[in-house]
Protein backbone atom coordinates (compact mmCIF):
# COMPACT_ATOMS: atom_id res chain seq x y z
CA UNK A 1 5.22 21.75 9.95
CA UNK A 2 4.74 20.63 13.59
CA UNK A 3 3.03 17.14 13.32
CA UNK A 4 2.15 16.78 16.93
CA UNK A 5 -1.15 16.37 18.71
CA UNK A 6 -3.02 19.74 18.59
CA UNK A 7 -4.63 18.67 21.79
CA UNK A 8 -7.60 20.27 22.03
CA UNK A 9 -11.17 19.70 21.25
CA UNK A 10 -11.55 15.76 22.49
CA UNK A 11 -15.34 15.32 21.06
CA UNK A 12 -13.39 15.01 17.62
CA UNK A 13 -11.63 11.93 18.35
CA UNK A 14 -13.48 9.20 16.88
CA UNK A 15 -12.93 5.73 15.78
CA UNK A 16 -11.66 5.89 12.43
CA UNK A 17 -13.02 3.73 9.55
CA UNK A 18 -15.70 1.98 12.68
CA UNK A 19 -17.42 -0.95 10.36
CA UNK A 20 -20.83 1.24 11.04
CA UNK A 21 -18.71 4.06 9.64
CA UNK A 22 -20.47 5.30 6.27
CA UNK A 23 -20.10 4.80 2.85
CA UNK A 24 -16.22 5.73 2.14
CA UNK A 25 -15.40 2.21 4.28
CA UNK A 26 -18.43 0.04 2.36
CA UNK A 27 -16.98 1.32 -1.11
CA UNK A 28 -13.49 0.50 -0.08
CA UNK A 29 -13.98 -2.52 1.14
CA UNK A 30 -16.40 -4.08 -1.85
CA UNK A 31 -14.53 -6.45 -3.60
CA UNK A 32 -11.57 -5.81 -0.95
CA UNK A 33 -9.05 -7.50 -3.73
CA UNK A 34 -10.85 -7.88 -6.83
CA UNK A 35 -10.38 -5.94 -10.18
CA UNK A 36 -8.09 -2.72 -9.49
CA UNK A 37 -9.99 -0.03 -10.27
CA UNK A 38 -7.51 2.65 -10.47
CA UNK A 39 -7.40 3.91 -7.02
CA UNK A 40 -4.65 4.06 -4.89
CA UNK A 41 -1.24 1.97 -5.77
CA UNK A 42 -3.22 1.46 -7.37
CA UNK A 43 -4.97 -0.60 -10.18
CA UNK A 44 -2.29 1.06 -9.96
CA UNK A 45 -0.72 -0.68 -10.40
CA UNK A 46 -2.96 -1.19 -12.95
CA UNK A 47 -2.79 -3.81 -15.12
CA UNK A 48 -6.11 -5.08 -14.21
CA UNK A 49 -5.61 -8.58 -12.91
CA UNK A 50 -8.38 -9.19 -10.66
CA UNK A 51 -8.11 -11.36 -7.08
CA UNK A 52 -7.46 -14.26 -6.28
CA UNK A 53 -10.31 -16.82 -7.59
CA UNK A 54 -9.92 -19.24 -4.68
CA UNK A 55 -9.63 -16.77 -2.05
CA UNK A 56 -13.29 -17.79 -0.74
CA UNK A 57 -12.88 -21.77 -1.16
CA UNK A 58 -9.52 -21.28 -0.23
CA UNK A 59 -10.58 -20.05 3.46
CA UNK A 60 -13.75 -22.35 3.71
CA UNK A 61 -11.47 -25.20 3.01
CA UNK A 62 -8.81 -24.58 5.39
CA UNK A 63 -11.07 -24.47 8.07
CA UNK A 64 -12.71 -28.02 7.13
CA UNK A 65 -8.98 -29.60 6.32
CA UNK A 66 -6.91 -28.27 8.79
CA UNK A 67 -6.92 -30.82 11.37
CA UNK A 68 -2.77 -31.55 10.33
CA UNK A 69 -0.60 -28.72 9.14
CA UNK A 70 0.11 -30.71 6.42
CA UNK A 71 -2.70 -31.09 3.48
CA UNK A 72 -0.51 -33.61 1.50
CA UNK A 73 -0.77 -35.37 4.76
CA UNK A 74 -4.60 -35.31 4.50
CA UNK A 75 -4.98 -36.35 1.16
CA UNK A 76 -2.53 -38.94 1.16
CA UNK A 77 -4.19 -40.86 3.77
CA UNK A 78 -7.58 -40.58 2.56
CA UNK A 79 -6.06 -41.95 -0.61
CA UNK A 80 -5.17 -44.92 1.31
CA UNK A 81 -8.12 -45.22 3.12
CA UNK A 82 -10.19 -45.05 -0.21
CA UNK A 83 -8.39 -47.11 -2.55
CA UNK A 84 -8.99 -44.10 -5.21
CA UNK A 85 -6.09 -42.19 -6.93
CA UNK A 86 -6.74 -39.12 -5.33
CA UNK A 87 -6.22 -36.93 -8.16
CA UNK A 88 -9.72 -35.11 -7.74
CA UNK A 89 -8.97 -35.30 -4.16
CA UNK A 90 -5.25 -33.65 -3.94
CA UNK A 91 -5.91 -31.09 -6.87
CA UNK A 92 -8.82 -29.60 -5.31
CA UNK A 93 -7.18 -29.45 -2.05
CA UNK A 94 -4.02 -28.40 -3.13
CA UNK A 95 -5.40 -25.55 -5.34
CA UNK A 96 -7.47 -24.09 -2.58
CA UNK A 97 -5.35 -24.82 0.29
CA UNK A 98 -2.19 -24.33 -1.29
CA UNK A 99 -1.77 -20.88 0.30
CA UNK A 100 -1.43 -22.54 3.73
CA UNK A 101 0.21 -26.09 3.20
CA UNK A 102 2.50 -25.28 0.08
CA UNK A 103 2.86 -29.35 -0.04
CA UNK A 104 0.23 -29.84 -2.89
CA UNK A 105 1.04 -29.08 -6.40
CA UNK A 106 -0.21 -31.52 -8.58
CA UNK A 107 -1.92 -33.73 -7.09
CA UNK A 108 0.67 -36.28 -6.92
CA UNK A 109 3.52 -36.68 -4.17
CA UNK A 110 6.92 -36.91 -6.14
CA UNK A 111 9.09 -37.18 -2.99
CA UNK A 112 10.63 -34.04 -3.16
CA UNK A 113 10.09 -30.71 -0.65
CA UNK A 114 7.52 -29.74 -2.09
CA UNK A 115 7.66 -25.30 -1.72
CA UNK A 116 5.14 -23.30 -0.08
CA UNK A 117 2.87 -21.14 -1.93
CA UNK A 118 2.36 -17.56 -0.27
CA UNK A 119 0.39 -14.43 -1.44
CA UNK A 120 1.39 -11.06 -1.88
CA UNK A 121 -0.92 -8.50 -1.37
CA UNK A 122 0.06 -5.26 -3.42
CA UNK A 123 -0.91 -1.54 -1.78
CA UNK A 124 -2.58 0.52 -4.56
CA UNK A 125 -1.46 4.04 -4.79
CA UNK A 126 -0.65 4.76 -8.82
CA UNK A 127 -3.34 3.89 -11.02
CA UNK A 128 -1.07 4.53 -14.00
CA UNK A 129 1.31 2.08 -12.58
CA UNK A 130 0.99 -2.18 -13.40
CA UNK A 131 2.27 -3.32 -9.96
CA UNK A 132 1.97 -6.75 -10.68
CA UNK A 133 4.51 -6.61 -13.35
CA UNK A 134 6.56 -3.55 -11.38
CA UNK A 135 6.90 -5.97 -8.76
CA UNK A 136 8.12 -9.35 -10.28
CA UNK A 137 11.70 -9.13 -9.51
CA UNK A 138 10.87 -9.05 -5.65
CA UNK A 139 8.88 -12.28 -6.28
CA UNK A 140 11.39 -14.19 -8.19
CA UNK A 141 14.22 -13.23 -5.67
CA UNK A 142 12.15 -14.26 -3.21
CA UNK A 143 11.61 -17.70 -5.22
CA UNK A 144 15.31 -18.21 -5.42
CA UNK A 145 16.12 -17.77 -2.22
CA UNK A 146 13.26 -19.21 -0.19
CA UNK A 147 11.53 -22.58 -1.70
CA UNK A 148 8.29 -20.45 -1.74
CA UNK A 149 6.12 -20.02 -4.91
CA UNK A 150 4.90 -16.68 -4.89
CA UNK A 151 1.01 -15.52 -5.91
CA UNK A 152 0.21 -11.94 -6.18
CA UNK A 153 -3.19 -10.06 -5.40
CA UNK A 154 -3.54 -6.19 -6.08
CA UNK A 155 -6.00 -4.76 -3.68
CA UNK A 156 -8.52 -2.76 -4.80
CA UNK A 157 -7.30 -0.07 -1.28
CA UNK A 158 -5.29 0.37 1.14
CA UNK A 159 -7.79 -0.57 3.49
CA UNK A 160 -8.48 -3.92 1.25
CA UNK A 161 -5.30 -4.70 1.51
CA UNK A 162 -5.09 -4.37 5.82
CA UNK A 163 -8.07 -6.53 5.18
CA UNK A 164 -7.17 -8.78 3.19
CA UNK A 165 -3.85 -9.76 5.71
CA UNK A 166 -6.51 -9.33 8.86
CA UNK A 167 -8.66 -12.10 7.13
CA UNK A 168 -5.83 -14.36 6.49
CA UNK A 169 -6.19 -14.02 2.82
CA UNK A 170 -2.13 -12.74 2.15
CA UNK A 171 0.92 -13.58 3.96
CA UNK A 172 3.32 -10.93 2.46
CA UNK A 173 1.86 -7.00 1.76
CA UNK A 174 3.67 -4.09 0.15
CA UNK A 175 1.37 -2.08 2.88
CA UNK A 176 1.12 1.87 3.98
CA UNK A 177 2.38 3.66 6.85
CA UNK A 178 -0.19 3.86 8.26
CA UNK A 179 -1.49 0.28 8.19
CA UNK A 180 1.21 -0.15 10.08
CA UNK A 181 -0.12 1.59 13.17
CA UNK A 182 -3.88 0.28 11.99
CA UNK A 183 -2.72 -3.85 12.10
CA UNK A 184 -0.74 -3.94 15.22
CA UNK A 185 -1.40 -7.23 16.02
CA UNK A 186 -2.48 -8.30 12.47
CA UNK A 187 1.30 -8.05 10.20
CA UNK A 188 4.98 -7.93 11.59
CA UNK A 189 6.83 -4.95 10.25
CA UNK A 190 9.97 -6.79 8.10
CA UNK A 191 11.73 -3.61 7.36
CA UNK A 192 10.64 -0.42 5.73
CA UNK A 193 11.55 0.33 1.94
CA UNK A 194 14.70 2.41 0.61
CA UNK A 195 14.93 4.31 -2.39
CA UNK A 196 17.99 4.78 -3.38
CA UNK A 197 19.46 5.20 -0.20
CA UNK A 198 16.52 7.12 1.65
CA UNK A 199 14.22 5.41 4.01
CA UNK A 200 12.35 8.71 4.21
CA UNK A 201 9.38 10.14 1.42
CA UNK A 202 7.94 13.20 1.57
CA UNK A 203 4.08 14.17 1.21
CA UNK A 204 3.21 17.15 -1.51
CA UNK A 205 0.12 19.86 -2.05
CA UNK A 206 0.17 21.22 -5.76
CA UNK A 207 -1.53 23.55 -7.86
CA UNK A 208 -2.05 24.44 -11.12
CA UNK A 209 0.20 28.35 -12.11
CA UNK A 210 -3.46 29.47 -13.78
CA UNK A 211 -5.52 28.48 -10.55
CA UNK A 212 -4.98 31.90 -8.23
CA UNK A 213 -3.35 30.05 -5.25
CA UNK A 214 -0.65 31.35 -4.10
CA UNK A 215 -0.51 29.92 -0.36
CA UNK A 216 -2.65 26.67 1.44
CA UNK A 217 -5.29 29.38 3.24
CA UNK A 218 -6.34 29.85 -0.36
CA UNK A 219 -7.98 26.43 -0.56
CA UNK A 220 -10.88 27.92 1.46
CA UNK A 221 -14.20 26.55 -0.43
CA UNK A 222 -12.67 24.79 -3.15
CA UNK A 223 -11.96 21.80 -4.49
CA UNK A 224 -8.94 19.52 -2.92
CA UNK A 225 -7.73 16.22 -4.35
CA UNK A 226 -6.66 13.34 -2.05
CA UNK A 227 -5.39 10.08 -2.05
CA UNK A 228 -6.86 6.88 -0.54
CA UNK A 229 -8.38 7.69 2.66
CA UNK A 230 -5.89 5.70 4.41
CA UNK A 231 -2.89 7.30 2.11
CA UNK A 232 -0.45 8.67 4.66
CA UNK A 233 1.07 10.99 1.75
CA UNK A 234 -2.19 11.42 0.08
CA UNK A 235 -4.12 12.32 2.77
CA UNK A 236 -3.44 12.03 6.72
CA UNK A 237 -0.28 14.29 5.97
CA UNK A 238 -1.84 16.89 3.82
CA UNK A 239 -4.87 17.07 5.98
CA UNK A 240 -2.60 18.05 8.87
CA UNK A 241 -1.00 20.44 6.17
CA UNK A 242 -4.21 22.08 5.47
CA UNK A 243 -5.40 22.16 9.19
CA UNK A 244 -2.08 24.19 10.28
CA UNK A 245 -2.69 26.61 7.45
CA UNK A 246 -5.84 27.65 9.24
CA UNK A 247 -8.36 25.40 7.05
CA UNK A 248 -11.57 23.06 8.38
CA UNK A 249 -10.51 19.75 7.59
CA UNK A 250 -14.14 18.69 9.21
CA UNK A 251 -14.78 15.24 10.22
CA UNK A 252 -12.41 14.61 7.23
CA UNK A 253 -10.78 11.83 6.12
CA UNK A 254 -13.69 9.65 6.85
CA UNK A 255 -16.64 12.28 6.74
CA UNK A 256 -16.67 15.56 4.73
CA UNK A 257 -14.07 18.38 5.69
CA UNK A 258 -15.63 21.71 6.56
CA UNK A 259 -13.44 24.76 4.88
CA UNK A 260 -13.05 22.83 1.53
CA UNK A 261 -14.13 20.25 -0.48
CA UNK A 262 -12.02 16.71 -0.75
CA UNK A 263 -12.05 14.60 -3.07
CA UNK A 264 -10.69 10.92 -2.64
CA UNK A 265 -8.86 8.89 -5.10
CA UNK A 266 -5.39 7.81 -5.51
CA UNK A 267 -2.19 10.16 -6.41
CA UNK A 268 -2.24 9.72 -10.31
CA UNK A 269 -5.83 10.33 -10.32
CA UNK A 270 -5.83 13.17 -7.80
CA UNK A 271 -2.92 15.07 -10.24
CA UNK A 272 -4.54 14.36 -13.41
CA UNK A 273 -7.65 15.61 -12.72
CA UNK A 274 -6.26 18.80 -10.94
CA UNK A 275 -4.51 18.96 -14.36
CA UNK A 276 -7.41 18.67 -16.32
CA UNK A 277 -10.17 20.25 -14.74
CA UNK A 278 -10.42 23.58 -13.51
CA UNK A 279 -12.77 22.98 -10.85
CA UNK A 280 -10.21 21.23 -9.11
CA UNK A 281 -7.48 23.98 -6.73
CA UNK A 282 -5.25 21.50 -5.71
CA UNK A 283 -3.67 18.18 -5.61
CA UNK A 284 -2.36 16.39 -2.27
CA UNK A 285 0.09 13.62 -3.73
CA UNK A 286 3.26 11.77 -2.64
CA UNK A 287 6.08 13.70 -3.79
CA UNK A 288 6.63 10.60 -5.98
CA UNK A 289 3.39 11.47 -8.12
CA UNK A 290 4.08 15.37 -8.33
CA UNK A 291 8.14 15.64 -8.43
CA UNK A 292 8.35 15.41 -12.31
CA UNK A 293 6.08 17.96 -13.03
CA UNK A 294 7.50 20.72 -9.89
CA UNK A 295 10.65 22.42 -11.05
CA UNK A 296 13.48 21.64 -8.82
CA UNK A 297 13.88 25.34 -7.55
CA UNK A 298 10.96 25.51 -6.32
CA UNK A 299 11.97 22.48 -3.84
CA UNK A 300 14.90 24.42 -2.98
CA UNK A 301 12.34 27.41 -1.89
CA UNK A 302 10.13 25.17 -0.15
CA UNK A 303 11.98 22.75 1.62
CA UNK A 304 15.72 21.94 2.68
CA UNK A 305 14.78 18.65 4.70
CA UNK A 306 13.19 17.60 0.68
CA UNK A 307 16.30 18.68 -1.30
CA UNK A 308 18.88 16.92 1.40
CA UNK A 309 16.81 13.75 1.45
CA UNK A 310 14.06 12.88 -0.88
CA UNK A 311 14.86 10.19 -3.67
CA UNK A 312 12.99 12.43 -5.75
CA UNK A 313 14.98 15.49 -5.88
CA UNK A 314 17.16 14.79 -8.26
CA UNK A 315 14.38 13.96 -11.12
CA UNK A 316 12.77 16.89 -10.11
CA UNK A 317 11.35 18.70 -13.41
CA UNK A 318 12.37 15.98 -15.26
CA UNK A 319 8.49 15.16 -17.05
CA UNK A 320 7.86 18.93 -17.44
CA UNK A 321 9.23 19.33 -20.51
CA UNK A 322 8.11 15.89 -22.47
CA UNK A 323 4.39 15.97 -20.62
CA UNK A 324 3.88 20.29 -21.27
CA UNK A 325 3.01 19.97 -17.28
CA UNK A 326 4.21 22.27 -14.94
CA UNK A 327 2.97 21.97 -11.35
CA UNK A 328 2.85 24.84 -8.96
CA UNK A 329 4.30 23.78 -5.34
CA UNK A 330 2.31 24.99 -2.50
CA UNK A 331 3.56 22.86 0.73
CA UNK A 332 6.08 20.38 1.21
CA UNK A 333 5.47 17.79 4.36
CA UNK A 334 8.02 16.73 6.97
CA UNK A 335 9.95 13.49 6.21
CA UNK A 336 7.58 10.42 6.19
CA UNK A 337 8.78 7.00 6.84
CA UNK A 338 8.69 4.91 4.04
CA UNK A 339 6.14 2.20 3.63
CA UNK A 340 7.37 -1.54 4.98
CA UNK A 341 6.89 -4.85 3.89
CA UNK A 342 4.95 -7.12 6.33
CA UNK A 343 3.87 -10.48 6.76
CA UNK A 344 1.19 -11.85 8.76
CA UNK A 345 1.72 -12.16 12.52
CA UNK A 346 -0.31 -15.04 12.70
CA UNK A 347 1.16 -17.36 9.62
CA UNK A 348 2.64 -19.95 11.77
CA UNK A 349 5.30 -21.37 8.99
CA UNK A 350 8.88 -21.93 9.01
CA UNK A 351 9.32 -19.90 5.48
CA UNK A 352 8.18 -17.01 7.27
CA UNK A 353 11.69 -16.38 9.04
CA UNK A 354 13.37 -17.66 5.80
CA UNK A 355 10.86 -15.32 3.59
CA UNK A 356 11.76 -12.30 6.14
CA UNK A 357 15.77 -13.04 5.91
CA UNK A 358 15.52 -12.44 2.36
CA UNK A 359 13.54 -9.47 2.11
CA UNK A 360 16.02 -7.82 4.44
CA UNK A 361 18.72 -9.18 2.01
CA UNK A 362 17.78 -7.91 -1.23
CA UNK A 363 20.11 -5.94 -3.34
CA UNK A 364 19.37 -2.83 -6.17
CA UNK A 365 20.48 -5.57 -8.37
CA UNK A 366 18.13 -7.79 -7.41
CA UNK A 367 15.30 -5.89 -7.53
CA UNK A 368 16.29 -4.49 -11.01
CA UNK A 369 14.35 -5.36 -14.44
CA UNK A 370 16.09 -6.86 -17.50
CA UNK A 371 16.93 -4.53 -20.26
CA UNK A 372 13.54 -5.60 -21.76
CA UNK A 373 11.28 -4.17 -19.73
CA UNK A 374 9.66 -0.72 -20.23
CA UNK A 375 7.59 -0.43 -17.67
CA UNK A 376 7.88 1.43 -13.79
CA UNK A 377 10.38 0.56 -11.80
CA UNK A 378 10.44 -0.74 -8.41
CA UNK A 379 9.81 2.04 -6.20
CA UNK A 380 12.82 0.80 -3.73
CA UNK A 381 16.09 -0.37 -4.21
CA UNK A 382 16.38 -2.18 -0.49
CA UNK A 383 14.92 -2.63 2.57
CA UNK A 384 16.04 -1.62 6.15
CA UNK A 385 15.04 -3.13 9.36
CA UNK A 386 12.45 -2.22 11.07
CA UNK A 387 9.58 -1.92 13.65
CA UNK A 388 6.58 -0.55 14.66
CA UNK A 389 7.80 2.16 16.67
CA UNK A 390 9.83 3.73 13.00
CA UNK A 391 6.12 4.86 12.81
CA UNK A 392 5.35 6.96 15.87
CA UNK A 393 5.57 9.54 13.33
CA UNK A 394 2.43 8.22 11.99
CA UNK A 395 0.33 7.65 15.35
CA UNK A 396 0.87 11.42 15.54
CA UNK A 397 -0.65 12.03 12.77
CA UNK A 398 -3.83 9.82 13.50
CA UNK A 399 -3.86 12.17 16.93
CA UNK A 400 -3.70 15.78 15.52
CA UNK A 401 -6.45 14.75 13.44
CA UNK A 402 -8.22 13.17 16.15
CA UNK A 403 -8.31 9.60 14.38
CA UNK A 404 -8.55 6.03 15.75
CA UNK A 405 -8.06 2.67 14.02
CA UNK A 406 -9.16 0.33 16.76
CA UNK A 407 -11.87 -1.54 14.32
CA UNK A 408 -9.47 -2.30 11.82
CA UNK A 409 -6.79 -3.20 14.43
């Protein structure tokens, strides 16, 4: 599949996700990182832990107190100046500013460096999936390298978690592909995940054996199942998919498509329900999400670019059996690049290099859980250096489908 510009019709190219732009943006955006709600990674990540409480006080205080780049500073001398312990005084500052200056933990200076405290935004995209937890060796090899004490946020979207780095709110993000091409300007591409020796995913369209559809021009007037709106493998790709197979996409992702009907959620969600309810043709999914359930010949039929390089081939099938699922693949995508890791271009702190060093010097080990743990693990195994431009791939994309991100850029 050819994911080039289709250059034609130039009335279609639009500015994507504009903050006049409808409903789909205003629903995303509510609560930008509060409760996961099981969209995209999801509450996925799912274990329900809402935002962060101080995030409001935490940027209304900043701007009052940041006349030194150290808060301990602050406090310290208005300690002095007051005659007062400063308990009240350094705890409230250091709870809600902490993000920023690190220095304040307890109210107290105990003469040691002090470590900085910096949030992770999490990128929902499996609601079955508690991120939070998924994630934690990441944040305490980050703690043992770097004297940073890591906080993490799961973002309600994708485009809540863009938003949550644009607004100063995160300093690290497990973040989409295409955020990456959305924030230029807004977070510094680190590197760009690896699983298990692959910096390359692939994008999936599914059906059920009992639906009737046999090929992607069969989609015509039915129901389709998407990821997030601003899911590269659960929706920019497949829409591209679905145009080249003849289909309307519309004013789709961010107004309705024309030759079927889409349906937005996140990959767990989007499979589940195609699972579930008959209404629903087909599932567009990260091959991550719909692997398990496709029987690894079919792969082989579909695609040699999947079999010679997708993390997922080998478990393949593997959930068919235990689950009684058995997905029907329709259309494999070209090679995607793998999501990155970003910080914020504009956190002006000296852990940031450190923080960035160690991100590109994590090992399978030590992103591995103890024998304990029974949940999902890590997506990625290690992370290769990056840039923007490893996501051209990606700006094409946002051109065949006639798509702009300048408002969220």
């Amino acid at each position: 599949m050819a994911l080039t510009p289709d250059g034609g019709d130039d009335t279609r190219r639009r500015a994507f996700l504009k903050a006049s732009g409808g409903a789909a943006l205003t629903g995303l955006l509510a609560g930008c990182l509060g409760d996961d709600s099981g969209n995209g990674n999801g509450n996925g990540n799912g274990n329900g832990n809402g935002g962060n409480e101080n995030e409001t006080e935490e940027t209304e205080t900043e701007e009052e107190t940041e006349t030194e780049d150290n808060a301990t500073e602050v406090n310290e001398s208005e300690d002095n100046a007051t005659g007062t312990d400063g308990n009240e005084s350094d705890n409230e500052t250091g709870n809600e500013s902490g993000n920023e200056s690190g220095n304040e933990s307890d109210g107290e200076t105990t003469g040691e460096v002090e470590s900085t405290t910096a949030q992770f935004i999490l990128n929902p995209a499996e609601a079955d999936v508690a991120i939070e937890e998924q994630y934690q060796p990441m944040f305490e090899y980050l703690e043992s390298e770097v004297n940073v004490e890591i906080e993490s946020t799961r973002a309600e979207s994708y485009t809540a978690t863009l938003q949550a780095m644009r607004n100063d709110r995160g300093e690290i993000a497990d973040i989409s592909p295409s955020a990456v091409i959305a924030g230029e300007g807004v977070v510094d591409v680190v590197g760009i995940r690896i699983a298990y020796g692959a910096s390359q995913y692939f994008s999936t369209i599914t059906t059920m054996p009992d639906r009737g559809i046999s090929e992607l021009a069969d989609l015509e007037g039915e129901q389709v199942n998407l990821g997030d709106i601003l899911s590269v493998s659960g929706t920019l790709v497949p829409l591209t998919m679905l145009q080249d197979a003849g289909l309307d996409i519309g004013n789709a992702p961010d107004g309705d498509a024309a030759g079927f009907e889409a349906a937005y959620s996140d990959h767990t969600t989007a499979r589940e329900q195609m699972v579930n309810r008959d209404d629903v043709a087909a599932a567009c999914t990260g091959a991550f999400s719909s692997a398990p359930y496709v029987p690894q010949e079919q792969f082989d039929e579909v695609s040699q670019d999947f079999v010679d390089i997708s993390a997922e081939y080998e478990g393949a099938g593997d959930a068919i059996e235990e689950e009684g699922v058995e997905l029907q693949l329709l259309a494999v995508s070209d090679p995607i690049p793998r999501a990155p890791l970003v910080t914020r271009s504009n956190w002006d702190h000296p852990a940031k290099a450190e923080i960035e060093e160690a991100i590109l010097n994590v090992t399978e080990e030590d992103l591995s859980h103890g024998d304990d743990y029974d949940g999902e693990p890590l997506w990625f195994t290690g992370v290769e250096e990056g840039n923007v431009d490893d996501y051209q791939m990606i700006s094409d994309v946002m051109d065949q489908l006639g798509l702009e991100f300048e408002d969220l850029s």
